[in-house]
Protein backbone atom coordinates (compact mmCIF):
# COMPACT_ATOMS: atom_id res chain seq x y z
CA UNK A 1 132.00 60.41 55.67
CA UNK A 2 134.93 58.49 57.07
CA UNK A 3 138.11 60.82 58.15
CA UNK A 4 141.65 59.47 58.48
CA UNK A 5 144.05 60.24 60.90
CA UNK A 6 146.02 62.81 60.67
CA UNK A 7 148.87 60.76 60.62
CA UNK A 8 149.50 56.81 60.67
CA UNK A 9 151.51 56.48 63.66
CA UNK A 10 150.34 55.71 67.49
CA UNK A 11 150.79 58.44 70.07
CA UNK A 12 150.93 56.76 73.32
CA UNK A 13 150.47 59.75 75.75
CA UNK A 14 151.35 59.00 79.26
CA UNK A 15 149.40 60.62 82.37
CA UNK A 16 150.31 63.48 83.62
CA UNK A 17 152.27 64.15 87.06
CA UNK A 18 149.96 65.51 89.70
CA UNK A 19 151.61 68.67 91.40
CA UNK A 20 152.32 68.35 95.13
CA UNK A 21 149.79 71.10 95.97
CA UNK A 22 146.87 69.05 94.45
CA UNK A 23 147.95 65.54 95.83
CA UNK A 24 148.46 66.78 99.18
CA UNK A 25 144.54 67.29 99.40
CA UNK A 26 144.06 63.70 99.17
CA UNK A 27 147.35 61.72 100.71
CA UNK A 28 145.78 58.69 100.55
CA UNK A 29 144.93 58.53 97.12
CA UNK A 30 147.11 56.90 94.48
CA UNK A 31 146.64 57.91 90.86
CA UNK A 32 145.78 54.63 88.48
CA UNK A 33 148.58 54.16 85.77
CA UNK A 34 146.44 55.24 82.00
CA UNK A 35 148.11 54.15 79.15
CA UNK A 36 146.15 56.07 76.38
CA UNK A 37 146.61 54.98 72.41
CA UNK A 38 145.37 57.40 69.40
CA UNK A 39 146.54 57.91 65.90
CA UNK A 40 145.34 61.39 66.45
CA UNK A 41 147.89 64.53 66.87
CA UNK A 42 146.69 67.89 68.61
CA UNK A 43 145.75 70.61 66.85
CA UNK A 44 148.39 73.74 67.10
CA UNK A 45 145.43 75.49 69.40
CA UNK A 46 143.21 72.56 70.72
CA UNK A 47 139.31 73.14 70.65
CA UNK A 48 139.47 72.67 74.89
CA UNK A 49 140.87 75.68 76.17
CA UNK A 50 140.66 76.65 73.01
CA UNK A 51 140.26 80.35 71.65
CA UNK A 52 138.63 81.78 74.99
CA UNK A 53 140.59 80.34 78.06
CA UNK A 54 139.66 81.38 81.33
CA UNK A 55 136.81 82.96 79.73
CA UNK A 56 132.93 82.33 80.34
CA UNK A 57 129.53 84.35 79.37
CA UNK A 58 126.38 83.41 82.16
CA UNK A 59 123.51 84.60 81.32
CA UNK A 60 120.00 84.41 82.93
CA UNK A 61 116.59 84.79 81.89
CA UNK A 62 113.68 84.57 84.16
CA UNK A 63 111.22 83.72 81.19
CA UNK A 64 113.30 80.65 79.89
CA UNK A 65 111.78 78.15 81.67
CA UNK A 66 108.43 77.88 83.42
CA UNK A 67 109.41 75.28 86.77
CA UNK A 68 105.85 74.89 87.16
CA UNK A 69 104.78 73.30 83.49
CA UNK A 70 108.51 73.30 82.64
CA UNK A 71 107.52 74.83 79.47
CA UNK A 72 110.67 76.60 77.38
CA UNK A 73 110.59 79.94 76.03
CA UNK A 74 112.06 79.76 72.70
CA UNK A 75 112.70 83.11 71.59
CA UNK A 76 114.37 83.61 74.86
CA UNK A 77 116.30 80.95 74.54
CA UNK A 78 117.07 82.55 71.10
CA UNK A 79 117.90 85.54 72.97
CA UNK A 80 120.33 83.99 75.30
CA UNK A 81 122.46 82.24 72.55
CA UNK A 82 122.39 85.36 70.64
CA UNK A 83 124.08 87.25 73.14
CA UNK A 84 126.12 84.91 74.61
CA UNK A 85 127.69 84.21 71.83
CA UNK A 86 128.43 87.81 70.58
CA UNK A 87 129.94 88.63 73.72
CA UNK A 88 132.07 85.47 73.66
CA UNK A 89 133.53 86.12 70.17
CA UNK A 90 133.00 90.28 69.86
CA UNK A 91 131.24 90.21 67.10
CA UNK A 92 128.00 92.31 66.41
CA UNK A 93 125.89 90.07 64.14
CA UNK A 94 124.69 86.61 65.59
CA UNK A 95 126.19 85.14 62.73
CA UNK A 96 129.48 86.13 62.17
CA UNK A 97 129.74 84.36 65.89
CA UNK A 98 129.13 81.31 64.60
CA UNK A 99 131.56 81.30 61.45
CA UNK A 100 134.26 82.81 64.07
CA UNK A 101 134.22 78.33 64.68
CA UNK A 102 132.03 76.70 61.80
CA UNK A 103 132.74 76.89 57.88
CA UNK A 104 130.25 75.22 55.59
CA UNK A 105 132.77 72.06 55.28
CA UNK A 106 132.35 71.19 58.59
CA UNK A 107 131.00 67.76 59.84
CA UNK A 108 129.52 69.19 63.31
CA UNK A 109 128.75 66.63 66.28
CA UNK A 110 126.32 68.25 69.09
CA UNK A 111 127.25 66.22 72.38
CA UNK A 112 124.08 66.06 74.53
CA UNK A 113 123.53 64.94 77.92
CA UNK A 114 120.60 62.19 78.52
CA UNK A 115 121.73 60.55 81.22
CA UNK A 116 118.47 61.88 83.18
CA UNK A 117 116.23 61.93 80.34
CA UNK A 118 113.58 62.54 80.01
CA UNK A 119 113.51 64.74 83.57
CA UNK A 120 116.43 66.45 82.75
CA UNK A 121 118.82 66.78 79.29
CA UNK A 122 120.29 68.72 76.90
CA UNK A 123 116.47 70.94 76.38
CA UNK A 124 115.24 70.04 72.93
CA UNK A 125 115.12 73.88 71.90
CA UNK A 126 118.72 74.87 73.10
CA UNK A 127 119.61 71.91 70.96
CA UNK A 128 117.01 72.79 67.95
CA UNK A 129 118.89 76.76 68.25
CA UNK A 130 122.46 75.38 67.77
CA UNK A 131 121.43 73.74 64.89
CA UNK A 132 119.82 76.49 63.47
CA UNK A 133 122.92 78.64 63.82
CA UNK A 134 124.88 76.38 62.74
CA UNK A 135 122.72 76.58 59.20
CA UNK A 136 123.31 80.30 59.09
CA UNK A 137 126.95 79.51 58.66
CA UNK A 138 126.37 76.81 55.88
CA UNK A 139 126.81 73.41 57.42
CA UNK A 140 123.95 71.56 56.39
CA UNK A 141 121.55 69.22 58.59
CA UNK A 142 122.94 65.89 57.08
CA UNK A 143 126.77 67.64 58.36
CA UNK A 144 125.25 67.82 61.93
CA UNK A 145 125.43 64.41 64.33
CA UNK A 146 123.81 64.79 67.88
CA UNK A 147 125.40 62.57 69.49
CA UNK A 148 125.12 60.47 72.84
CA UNK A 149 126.45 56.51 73.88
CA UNK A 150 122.65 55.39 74.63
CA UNK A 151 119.91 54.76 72.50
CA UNK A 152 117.06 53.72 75.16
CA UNK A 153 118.31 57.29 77.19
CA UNK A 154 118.25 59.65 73.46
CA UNK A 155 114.88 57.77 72.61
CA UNK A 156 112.72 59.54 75.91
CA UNK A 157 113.85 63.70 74.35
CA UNK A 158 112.48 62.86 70.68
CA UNK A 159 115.44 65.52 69.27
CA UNK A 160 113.81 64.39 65.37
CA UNK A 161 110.86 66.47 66.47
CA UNK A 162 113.15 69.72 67.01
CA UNK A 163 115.15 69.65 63.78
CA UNK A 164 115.39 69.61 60.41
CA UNK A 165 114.88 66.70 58.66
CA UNK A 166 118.86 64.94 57.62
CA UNK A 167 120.10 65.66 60.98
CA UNK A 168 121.43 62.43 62.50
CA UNK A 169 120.50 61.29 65.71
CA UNK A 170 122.98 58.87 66.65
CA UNK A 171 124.00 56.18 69.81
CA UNK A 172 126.97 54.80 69.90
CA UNK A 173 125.25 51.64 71.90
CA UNK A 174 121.85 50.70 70.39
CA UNK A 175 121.66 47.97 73.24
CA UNK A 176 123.46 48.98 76.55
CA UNK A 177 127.18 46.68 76.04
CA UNK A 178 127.09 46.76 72.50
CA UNK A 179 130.75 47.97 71.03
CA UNK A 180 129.72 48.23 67.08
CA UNK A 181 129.86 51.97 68.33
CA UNK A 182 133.24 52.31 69.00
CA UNK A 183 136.72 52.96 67.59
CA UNK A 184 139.25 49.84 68.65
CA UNK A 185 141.70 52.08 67.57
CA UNK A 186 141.84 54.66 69.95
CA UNK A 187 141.10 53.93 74.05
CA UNK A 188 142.75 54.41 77.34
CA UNK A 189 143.85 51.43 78.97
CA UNK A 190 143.62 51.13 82.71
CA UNK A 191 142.98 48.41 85.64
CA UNK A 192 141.12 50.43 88.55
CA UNK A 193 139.74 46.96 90.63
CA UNK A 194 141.00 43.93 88.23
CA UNK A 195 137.98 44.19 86.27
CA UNK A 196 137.80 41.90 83.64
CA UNK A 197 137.62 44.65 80.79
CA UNK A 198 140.34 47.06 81.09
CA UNK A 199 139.65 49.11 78.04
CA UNK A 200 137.39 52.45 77.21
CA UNK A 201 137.52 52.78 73.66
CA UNK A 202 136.14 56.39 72.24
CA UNK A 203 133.10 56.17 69.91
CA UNK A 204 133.69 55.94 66.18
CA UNK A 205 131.60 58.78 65.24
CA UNK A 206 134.09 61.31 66.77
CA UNK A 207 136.99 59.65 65.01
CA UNK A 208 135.73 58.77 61.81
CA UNK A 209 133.24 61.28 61.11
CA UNK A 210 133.26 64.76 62.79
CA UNK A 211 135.21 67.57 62.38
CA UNK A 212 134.10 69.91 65.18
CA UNK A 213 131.90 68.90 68.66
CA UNK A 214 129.64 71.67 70.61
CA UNK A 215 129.22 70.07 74.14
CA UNK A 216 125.87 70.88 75.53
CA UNK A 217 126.64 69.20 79.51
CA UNK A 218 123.66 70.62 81.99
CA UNK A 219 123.97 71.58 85.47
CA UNK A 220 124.11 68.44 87.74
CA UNK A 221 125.38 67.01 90.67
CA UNK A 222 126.94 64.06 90.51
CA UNK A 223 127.29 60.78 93.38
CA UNK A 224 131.14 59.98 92.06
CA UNK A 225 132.13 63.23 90.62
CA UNK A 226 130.65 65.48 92.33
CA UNK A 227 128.76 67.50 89.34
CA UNK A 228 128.96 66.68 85.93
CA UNK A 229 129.16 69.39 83.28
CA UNK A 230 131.45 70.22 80.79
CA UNK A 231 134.16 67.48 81.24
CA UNK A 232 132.19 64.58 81.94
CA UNK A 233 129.82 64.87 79.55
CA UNK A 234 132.30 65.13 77.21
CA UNK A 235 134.72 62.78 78.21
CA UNK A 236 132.25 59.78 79.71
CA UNK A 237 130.05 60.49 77.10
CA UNK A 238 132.51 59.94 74.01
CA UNK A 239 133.81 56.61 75.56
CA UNK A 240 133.15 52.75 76.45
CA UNK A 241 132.97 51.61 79.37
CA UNK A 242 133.80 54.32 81.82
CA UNK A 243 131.38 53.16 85.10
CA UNK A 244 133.88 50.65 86.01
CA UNK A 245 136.09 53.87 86.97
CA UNK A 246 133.92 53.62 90.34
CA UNK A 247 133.25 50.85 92.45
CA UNK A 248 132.09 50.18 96.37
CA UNK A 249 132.64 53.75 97.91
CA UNK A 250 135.54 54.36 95.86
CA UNK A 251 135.83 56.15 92.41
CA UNK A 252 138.66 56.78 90.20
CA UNK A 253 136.67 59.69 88.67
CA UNK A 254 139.46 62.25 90.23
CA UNK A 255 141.63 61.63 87.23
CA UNK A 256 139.82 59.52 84.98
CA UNK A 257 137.77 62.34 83.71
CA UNK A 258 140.44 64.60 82.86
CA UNK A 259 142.71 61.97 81.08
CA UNK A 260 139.58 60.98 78.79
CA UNK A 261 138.52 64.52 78.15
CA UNK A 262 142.39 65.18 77.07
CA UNK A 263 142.51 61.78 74.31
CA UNK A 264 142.95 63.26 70.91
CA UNK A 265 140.44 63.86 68.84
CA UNK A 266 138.46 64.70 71.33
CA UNK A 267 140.55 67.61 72.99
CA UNK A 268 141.07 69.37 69.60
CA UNK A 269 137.69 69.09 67.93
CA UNK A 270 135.70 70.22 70.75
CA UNK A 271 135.39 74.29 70.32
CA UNK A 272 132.71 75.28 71.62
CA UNK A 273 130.76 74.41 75.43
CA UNK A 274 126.97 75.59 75.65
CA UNK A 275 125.97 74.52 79.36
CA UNK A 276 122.22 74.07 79.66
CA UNK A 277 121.16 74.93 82.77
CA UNK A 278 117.28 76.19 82.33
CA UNK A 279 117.12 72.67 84.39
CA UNK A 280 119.36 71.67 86.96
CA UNK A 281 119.60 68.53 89.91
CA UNK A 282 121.25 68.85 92.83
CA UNK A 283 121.51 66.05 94.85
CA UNK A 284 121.11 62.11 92.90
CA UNK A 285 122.55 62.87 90.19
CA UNK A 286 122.73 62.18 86.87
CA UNK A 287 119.60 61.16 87.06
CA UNK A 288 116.34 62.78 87.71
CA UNK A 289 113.42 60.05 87.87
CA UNK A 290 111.40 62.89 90.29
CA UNK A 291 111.31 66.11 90.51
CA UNK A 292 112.32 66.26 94.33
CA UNK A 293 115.86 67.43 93.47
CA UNK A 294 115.38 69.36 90.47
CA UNK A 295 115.73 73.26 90.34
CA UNK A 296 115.86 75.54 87.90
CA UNK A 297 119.15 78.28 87.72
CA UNK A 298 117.29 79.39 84.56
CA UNK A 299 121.34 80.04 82.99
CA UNK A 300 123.21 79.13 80.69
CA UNK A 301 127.21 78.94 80.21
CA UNK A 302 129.13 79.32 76.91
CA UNK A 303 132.65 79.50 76.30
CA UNK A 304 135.49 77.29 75.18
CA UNK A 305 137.01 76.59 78.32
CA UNK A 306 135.67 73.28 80.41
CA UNK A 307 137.64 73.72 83.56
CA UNK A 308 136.30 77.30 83.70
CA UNK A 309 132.41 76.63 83.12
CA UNK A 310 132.79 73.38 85.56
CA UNK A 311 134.63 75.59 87.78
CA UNK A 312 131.25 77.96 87.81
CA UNK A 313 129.24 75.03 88.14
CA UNK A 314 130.67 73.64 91.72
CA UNK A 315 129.57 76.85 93.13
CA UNK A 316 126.13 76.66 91.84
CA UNK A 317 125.08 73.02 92.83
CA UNK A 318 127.08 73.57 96.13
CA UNK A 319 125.23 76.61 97.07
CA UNK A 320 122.10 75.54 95.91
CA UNK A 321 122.52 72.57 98.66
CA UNK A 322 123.64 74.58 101.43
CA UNK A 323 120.56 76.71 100.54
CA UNK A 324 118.82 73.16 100.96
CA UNK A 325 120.35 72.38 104.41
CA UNK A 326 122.17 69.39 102.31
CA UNK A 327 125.83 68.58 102.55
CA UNK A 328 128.34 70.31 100.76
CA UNK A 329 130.08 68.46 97.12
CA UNK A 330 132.97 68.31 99.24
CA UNK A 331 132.37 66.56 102.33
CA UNK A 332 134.63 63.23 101.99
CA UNK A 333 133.44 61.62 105.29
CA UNK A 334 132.63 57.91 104.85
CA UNK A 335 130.11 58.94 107.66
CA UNK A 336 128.46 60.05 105.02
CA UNK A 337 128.24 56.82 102.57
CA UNK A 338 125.40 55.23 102.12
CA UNK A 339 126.22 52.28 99.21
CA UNK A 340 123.34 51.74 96.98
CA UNK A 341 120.79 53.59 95.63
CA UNK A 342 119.73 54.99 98.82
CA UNK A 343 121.36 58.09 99.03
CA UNK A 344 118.73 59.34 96.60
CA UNK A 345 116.49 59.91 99.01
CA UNK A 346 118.55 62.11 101.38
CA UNK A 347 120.86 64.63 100.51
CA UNK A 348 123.53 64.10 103.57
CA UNK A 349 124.00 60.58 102.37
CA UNK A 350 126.45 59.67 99.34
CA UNK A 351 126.73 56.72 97.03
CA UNK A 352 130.29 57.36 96.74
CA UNK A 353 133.29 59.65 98.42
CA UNK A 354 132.82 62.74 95.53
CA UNK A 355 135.32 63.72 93.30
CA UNK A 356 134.64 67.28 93.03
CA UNK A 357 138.40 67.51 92.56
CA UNK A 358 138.53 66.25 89.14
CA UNK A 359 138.13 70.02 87.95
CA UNK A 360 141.16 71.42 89.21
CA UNK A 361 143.40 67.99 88.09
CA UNK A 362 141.37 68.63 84.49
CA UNK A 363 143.23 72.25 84.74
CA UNK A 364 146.59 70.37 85.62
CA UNK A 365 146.09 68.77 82.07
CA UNK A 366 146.27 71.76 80.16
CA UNK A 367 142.31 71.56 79.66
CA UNK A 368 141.46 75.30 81.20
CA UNK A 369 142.09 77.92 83.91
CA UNK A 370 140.60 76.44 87.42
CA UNK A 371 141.80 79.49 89.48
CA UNK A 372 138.55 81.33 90.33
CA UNK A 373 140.31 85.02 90.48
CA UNK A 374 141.79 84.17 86.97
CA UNK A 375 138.45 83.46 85.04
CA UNK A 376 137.08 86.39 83.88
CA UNK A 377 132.70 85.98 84.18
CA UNK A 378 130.94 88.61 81.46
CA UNK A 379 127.34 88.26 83.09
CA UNK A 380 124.28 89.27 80.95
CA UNK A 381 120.70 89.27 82.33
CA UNK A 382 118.00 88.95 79.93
């Protein structure tokens, strides 16, 4: 099902202004110049903050995960979306929590993380659960795309044996460089290091096909960012060619996150955030090849707000290394570079200088409350 625009015309949005306060904690830095192009308006009330700002429900269950076999819990999981999402939205019944977003109509793309498949993703059964919701409410399995940009990373998690049959599975490249995925029609534009291709163009099943995105991000460090939950999965994960943004020791992903995450359609139609964290890394990330730095927080995060659940999420990966003797997401040293793949191995070496930052300039965006006093945390143990 092909979508049009809303209407014909190009928006070109311009980046926003960084308030003194916020550049003053990096002097040096000087924000790249985005020229963004979509033929996509906002919403009146855009998916991200969207109808819970500032809000987030945790939850934690001991029996979701086994770290020794790694083996899931289903009905727990069950459990845990269950509540969480009745406490989100108020309502009693499991379901009316889910039409409180979804109508039958609705073409609904799941936004899973792969990038350290198969050692760590968006778990099969937290996906398999939000697709079964989502067919209490009426959408049916050939309305529901789960969604990533590649192919060879979706291909190690097997989704097809979790849900129903007519659910797409879909990459936007089915060889890593391949653009058939993407809309030319909507990208940012921007020259971080005089690469050669300037141009991150979002991926055409977003714009041409979905209505409504659930972002299922896990809980990850991150070399360049610093962790990557809500807004990078999002915002990485629904364009081209976004590792250019870092390069050497330096990254652009302060700002380059937050501008992406904030490109129409993507700002509107995403509603709802389910962060997976049964599994989480916290030191090498995104990827996970051994199990050295994986741990297990045994949580998960729902709301609508990104800069509030990513806002969570710095505290957990940066405690969890300090519990770990490692160095903390927000150590900026270049004493502490190590360029290469190296740093893997040693948690007080980084790839890149993080960009833990990118959080609180996501908030400067409009995209959610940052302020850690102002997000109100309804905790549920299960």
């Amino acid at each position: 099902m092909e979508r049009k625009p809303m209407k014909r015309r190009t928006f070109l949005q311009a980046a926003a202004t960084v308030p003194v306060a916020l550049a003053n904690t990096d002097p040096q830095k000087d924000l790249p110049k985005y020229r963004v192009v979509t033929p996509y308006q906002p919403w009146p009330n855009p998916g991200m903050p969207g109808r819970y700002a500032g809000q987030v429900v945790r939850l934690h269950a001991e029996k979701c995960i086994d770290p020794e076999s790694e083996k899931v819990d289903v009905p727990t999981v069950q459990q845990m979306i269950s509540q969480g999402m009745r406490s989100l939205t108020g309502h009693g019944d499991a379901r009316d929590s889910w039409a409180h977003f979804f109508q039958p109509g609705d073409v609904v793309g799941i936004k899973v993380n792969c990038s350290g498949a198969p050692g760590i993703c968006s778990t099969p059964e937290v996906v398999a659960e939000i697709v079964r919701n989502l067919g209490t409410v009426g959408v049916k399995p050939e309305n529901v795309w789960i969604y990533e940009r590649f192919q060879n990373q979706m291909n190690t998690v097997h989704y097809d044996r979790y849900v129903p049959s007519g659910v797409h599975i879909w990459a936007a490249e089915t060889w890593r460089g391949s653009i058939l995925g993407y809309d030319p029609k909507v990208y940012v534009e921007v020259d971080f290091f005089g690469e050669d291709d300037t141009r991150s163009n979002m991926c055409r099943v977003i714009t041409q096909h979905l209505t409504k995105i659930i972002n299922v991000p896990n809980m990850k460090d991150h070399g360049a960012a610093g962790v990557t939950g809500c807004l990078k999965n999002i915002a990485y994960g629904g364009f081209s060619n976004v590792a250019r943004s870092h390069s050497g020791v330096t990254t652009n992903t302060y700002s380059f996150i937050g501008t992406l995450a904030n490109v129409e359609p993507i700002r509107s139609r995403t509603v709802l955030s389910i962060m997976d964290g049964l599994r989480g890394v916290w030191h090498g990330g995104p990827f996970s090849p051994s199990r050295k730095f994986r741990f297990y927080p045994k949580q998960m995060m729902i709301g609508t707000d990104p800069v509030a659940m990513d806002r969570l999420l710095l505290d957990v990966i940066d405690d969890k290394r300090k519990a770990e003797h490692a160095m903390s997401v927000w150590t900026r040293s270049k004493d502490h570079i190590r360029p290469g793949r190296g740093y893997d191995d040693d948690p007080n070496f980084d790839r890149f200088i993080r960009e833990p930052g990118h959080i609180e300039y996501a908030s400067t965006l409009g995209l959610g409350v940052y302020d850690i006093q102002k997000i109100k945390v309804r905790k549920i143990e299960i």
